[in-house]
C-alpha atoms as a PDB file:
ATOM      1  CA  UNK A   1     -20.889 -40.096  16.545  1.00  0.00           C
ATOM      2  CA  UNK A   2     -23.891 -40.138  14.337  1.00  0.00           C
ATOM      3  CA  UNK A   3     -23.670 -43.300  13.003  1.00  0.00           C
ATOM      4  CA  UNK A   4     -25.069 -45.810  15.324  1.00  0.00           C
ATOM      5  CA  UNK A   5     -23.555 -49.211  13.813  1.00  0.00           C
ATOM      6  CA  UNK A   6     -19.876 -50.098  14.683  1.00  0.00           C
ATOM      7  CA  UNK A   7     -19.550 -52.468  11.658  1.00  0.00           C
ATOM      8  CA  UNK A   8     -20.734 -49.321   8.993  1.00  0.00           C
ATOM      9  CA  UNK A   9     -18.623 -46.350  11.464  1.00  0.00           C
ATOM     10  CA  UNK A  10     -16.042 -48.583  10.605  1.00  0.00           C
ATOM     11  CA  UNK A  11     -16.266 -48.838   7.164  1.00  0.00           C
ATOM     12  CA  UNK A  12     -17.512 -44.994   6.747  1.00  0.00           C
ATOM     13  CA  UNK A  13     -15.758 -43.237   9.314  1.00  0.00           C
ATOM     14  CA  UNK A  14     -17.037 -40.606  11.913  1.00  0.00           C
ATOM     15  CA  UNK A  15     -18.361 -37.665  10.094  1.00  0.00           C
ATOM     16  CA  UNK A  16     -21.542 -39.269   9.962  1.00  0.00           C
ATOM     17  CA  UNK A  17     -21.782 -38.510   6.221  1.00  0.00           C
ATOM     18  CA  UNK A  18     -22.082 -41.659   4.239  1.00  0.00           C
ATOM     19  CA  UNK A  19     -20.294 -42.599   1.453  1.00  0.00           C
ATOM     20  CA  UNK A  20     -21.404 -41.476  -1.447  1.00  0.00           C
ATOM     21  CA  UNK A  21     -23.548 -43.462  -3.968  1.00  0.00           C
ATOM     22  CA  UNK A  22     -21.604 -46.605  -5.745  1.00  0.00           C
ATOM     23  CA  UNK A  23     -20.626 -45.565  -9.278  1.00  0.00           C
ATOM     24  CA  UNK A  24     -22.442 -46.468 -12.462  1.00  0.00           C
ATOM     25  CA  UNK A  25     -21.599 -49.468 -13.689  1.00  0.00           C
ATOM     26  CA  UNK A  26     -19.242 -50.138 -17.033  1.00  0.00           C
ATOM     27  CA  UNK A  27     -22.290 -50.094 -19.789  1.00  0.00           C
ATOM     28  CA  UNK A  28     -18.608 -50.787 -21.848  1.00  0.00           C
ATOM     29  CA  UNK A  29     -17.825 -54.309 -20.160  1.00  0.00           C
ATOM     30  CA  UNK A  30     -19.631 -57.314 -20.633  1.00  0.00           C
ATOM     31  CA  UNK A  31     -22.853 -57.967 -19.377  1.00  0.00           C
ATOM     32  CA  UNK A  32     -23.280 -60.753 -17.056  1.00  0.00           C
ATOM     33  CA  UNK A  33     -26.105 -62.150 -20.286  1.00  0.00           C
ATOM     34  CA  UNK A  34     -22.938 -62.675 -22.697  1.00  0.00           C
ATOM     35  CA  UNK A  35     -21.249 -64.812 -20.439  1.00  0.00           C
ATOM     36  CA  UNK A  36     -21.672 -68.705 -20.703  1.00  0.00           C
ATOM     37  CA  UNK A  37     -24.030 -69.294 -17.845  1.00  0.00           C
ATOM     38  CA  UNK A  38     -21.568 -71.243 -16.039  1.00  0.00           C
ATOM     39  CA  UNK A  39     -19.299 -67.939 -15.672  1.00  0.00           C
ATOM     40  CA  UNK A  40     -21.622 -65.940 -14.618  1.00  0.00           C
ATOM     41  CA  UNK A  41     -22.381 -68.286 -11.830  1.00  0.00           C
ATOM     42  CA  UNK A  42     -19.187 -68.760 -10.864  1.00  0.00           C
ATOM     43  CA  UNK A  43     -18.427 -65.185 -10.892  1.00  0.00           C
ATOM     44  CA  UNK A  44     -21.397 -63.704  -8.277  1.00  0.00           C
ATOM     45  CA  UNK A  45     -20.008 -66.582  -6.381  1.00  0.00           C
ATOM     46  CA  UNK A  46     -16.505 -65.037  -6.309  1.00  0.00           C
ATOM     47  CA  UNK A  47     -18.246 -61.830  -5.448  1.00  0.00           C
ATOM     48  CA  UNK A  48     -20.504 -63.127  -2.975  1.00  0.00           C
ATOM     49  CA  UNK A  49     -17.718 -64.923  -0.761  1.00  0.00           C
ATOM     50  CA  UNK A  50     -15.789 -61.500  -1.269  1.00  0.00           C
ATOM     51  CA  UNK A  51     -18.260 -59.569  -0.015  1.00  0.00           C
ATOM     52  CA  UNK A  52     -18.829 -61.653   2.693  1.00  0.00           C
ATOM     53  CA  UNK A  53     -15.040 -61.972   4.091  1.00  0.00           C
ATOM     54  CA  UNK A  54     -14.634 -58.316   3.703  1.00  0.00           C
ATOM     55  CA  UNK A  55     -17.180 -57.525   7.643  1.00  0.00           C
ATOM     56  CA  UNK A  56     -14.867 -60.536   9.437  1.00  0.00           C
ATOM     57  CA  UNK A  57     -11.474 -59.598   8.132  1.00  0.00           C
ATOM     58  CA  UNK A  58     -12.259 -55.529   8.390  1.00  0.00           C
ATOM     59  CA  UNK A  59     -13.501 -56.121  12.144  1.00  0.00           C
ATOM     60  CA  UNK A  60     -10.427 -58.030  13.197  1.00  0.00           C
ATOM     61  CA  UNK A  61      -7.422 -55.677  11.754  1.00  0.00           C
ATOM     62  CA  UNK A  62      -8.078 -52.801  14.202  1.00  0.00           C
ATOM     63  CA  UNK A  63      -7.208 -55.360  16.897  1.00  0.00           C
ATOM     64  CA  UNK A  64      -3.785 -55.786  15.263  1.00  0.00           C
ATOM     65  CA  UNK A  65      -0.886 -53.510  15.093  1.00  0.00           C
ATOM     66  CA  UNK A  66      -1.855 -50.315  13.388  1.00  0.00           C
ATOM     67  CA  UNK A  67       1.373 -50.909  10.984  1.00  0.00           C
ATOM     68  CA  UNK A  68      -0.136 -53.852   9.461  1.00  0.00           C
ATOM     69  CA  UNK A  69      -3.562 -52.542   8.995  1.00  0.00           C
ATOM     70  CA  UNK A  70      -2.999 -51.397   5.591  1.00  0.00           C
ATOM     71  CA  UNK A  71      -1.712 -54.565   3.965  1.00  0.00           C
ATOM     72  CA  UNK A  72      -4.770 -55.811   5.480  1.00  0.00           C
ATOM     73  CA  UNK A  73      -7.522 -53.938   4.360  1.00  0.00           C
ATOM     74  CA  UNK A  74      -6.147 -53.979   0.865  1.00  0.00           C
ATOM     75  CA  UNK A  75      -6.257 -57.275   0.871  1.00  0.00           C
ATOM     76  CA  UNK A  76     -10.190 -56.790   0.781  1.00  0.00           C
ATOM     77  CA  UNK A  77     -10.707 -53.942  -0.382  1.00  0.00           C
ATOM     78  CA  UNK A  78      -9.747 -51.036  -3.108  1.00  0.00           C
ATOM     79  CA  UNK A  79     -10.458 -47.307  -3.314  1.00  0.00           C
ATOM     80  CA  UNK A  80     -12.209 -45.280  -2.736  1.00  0.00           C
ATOM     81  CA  UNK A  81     -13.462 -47.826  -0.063  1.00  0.00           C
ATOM     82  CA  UNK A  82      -9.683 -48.778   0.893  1.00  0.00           C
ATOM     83  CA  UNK A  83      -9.255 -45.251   2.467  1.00  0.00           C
ATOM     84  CA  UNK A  84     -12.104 -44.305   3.615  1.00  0.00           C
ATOM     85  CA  UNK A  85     -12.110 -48.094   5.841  1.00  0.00           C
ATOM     86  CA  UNK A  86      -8.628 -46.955   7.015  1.00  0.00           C
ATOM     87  CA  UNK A  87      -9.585 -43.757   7.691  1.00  0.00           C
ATOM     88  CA  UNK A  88     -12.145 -44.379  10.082  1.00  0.00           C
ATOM     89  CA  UNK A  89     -10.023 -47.268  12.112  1.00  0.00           C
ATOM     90  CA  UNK A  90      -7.411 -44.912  12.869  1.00  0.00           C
ATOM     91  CA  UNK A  91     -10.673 -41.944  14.076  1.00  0.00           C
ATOM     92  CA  UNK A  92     -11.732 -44.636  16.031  1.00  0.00           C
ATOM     93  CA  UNK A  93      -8.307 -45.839  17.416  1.00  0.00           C
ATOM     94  CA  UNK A  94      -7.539 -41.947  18.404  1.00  0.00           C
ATOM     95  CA  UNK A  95     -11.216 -42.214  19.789  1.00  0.00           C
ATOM     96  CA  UNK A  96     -10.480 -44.964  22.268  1.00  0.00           C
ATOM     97  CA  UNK A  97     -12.910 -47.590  20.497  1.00  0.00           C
ATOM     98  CA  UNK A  98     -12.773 -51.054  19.152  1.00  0.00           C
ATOM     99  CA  UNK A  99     -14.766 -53.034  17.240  1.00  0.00           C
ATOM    100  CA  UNK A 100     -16.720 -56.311  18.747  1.00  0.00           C
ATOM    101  CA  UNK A 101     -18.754 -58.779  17.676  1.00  0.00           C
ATOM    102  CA  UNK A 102     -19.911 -60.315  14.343  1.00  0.00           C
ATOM    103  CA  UNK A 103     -22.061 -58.859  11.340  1.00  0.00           C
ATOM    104  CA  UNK A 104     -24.374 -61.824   9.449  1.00  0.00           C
ATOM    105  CA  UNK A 105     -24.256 -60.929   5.687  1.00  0.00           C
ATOM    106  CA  UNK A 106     -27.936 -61.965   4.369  1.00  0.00           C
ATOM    107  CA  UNK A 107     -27.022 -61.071   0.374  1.00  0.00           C
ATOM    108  CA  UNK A 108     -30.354 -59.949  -1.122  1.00  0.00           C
ATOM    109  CA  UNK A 109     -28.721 -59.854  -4.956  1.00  0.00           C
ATOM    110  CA  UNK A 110     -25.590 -60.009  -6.865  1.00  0.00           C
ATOM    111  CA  UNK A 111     -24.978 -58.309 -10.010  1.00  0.00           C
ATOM    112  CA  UNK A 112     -22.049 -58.773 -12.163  1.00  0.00           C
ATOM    113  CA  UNK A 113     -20.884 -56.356 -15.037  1.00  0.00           C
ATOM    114  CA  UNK A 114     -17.740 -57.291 -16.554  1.00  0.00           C
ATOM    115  CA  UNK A 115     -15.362 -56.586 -13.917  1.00  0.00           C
ATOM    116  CA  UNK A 116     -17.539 -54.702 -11.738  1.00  0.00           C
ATOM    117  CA  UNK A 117     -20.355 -56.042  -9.406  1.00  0.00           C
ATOM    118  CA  UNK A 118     -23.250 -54.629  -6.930  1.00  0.00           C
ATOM    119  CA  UNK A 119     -24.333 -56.639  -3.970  1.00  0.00           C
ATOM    120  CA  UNK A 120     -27.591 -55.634  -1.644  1.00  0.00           C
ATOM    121  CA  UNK A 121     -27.377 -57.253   1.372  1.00  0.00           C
ATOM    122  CA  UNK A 122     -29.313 -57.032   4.770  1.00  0.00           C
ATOM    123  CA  UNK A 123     -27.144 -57.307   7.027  1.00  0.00           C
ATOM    124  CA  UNK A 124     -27.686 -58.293  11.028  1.00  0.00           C
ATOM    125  CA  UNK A 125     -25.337 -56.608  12.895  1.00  0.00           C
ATOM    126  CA  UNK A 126     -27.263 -56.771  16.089  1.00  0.00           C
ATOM    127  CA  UNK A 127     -24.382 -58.359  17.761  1.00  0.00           C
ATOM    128  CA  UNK A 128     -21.914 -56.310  16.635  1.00  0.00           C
ATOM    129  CA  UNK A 129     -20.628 -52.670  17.239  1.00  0.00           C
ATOM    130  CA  UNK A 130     -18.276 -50.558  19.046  1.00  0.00           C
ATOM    131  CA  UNK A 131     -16.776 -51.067  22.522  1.00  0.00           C
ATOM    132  CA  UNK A 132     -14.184 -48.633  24.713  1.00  0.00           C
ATOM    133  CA  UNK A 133     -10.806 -50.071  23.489  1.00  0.00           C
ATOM    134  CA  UNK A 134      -9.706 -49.941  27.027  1.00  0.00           C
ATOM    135  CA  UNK A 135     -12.446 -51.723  29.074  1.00  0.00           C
ATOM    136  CA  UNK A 136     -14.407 -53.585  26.107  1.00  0.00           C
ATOM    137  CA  UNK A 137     -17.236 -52.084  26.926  1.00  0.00           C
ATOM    138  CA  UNK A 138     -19.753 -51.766  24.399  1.00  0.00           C
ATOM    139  CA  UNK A 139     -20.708 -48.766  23.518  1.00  0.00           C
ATOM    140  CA  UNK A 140     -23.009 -49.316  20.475  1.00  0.00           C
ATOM    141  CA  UNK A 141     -25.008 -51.925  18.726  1.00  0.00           C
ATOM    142  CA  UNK A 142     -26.262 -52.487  15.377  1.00  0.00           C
ATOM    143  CA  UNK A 143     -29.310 -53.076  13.906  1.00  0.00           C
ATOM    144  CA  UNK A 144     -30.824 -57.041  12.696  1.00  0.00           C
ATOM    145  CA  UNK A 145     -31.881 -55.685   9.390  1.00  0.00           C
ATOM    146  CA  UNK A 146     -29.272 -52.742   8.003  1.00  0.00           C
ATOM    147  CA  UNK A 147     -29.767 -52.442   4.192  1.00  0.00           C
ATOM    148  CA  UNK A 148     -26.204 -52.361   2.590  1.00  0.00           C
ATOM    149  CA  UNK A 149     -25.122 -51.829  -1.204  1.00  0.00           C
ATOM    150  CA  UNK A 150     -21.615 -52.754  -2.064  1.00  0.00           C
ATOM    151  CA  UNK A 151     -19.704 -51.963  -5.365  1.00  0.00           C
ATOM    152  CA  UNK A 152     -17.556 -54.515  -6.079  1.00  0.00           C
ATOM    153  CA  UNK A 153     -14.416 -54.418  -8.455  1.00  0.00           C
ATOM    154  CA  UNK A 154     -12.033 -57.073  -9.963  1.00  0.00           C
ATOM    155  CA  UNK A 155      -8.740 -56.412  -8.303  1.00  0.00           C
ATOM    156  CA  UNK A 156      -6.288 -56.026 -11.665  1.00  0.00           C
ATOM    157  CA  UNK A 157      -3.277 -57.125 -10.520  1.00  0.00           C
ATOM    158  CA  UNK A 158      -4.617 -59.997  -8.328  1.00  0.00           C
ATOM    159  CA  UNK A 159      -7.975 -61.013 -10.128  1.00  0.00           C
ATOM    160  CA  UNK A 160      -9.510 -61.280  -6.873  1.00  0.00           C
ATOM    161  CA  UNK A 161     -12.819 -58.947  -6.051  1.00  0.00           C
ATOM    162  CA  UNK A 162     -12.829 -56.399  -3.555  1.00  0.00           C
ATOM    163  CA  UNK A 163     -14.880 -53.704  -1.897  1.00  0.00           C
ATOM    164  CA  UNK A 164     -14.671 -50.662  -4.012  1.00  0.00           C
ATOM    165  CA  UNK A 165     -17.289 -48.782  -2.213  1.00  0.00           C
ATOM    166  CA  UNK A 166     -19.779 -49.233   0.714  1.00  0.00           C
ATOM    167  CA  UNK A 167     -23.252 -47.238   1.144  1.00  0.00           C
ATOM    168  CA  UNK A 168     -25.452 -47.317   4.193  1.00  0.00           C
ATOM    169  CA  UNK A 169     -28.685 -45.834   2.378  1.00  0.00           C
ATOM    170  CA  UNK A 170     -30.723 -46.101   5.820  1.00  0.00           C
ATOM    171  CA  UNK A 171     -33.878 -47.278   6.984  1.00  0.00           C
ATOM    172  CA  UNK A 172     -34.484 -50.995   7.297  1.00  0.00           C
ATOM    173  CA  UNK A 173     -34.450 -53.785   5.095  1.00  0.00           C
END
């Protein structure tokens, strides 16, 4: 598998492509200057705390019953990102791996846009990676300082933000 992180070969599956780049953002919605300052706040803390539940909560479902894994991940995320998270549990289920470990979200910058929002974060996930489903073995590790940029969208039915998109863009951060 080319990707050598368990947390992002979970989110991006095991082609070893990376997702592709986050789409613009709405020049049509709001920018975060015409909200009252208080809002804007108040919403890149929605995102942040997001953002941040979405590399616990996406590490723990593959430990649970593949049934429930959907209702799950959506919970966190939306497409494109919803899929391609999926995807890439069940490669690595039919693989014989797991996940193990814990990623520490270090958010660099939050931008919000009306309903959508881009996070940078540098992520340690040197404790973190993949392991032999069988025997728990680990069989990868991540890196301390992983550069990650997350689109973020406001959920419309629920209000709440998800993940809309994840990309790895390499090197360190």
């Amino acid at each position: 598998m080319a990707v050598a992180l368990g947390a992002s070969l979970l989110v991006s599956g095991c082609s070893g492509e990376r997702p592709s780049a986050p789409p613009p953002l709405d020049s049509s919605a709001p920018s975060q200057g015409s909200l009252a300052p208080s809002a804007s706040l108040d919403a890149a803390a929605a995102v942040e705390a997001a953002y941040t539940q979405f590399w616990p909560r996406s590490a723990q479902t593959p430990h649970k019953p593949e049934d429930t894994w959907r209702d799950a991940i959506a919970a966190i995320a939306i497409e494109p990102q919803l899929s391609v998270t999926l995807e890439a549990m069940r490669r690595n289920k039919a693989a014989g791996f797991t996940t193990y470990g814990e990623v520490v979200v270090r958010i660099t910058s939050v931008e919000v846009s009306g309903d959508t929002a881009k996070v940078v974060d540098c992520q340690d996930a040197s404790r973190a990676g993949q392991a032999d489903a069988r025997t728990g073995d680990p069989k990868t590790v991540g890196v301390p300082r992983m550069p990650v940029t997350a689109t973020m969208k406001r959920d419309q039915a629920s209000g709440q933000w998800k993940v809309a998109r994840l990309r790895f863009p390499g090197g360190a951060c």
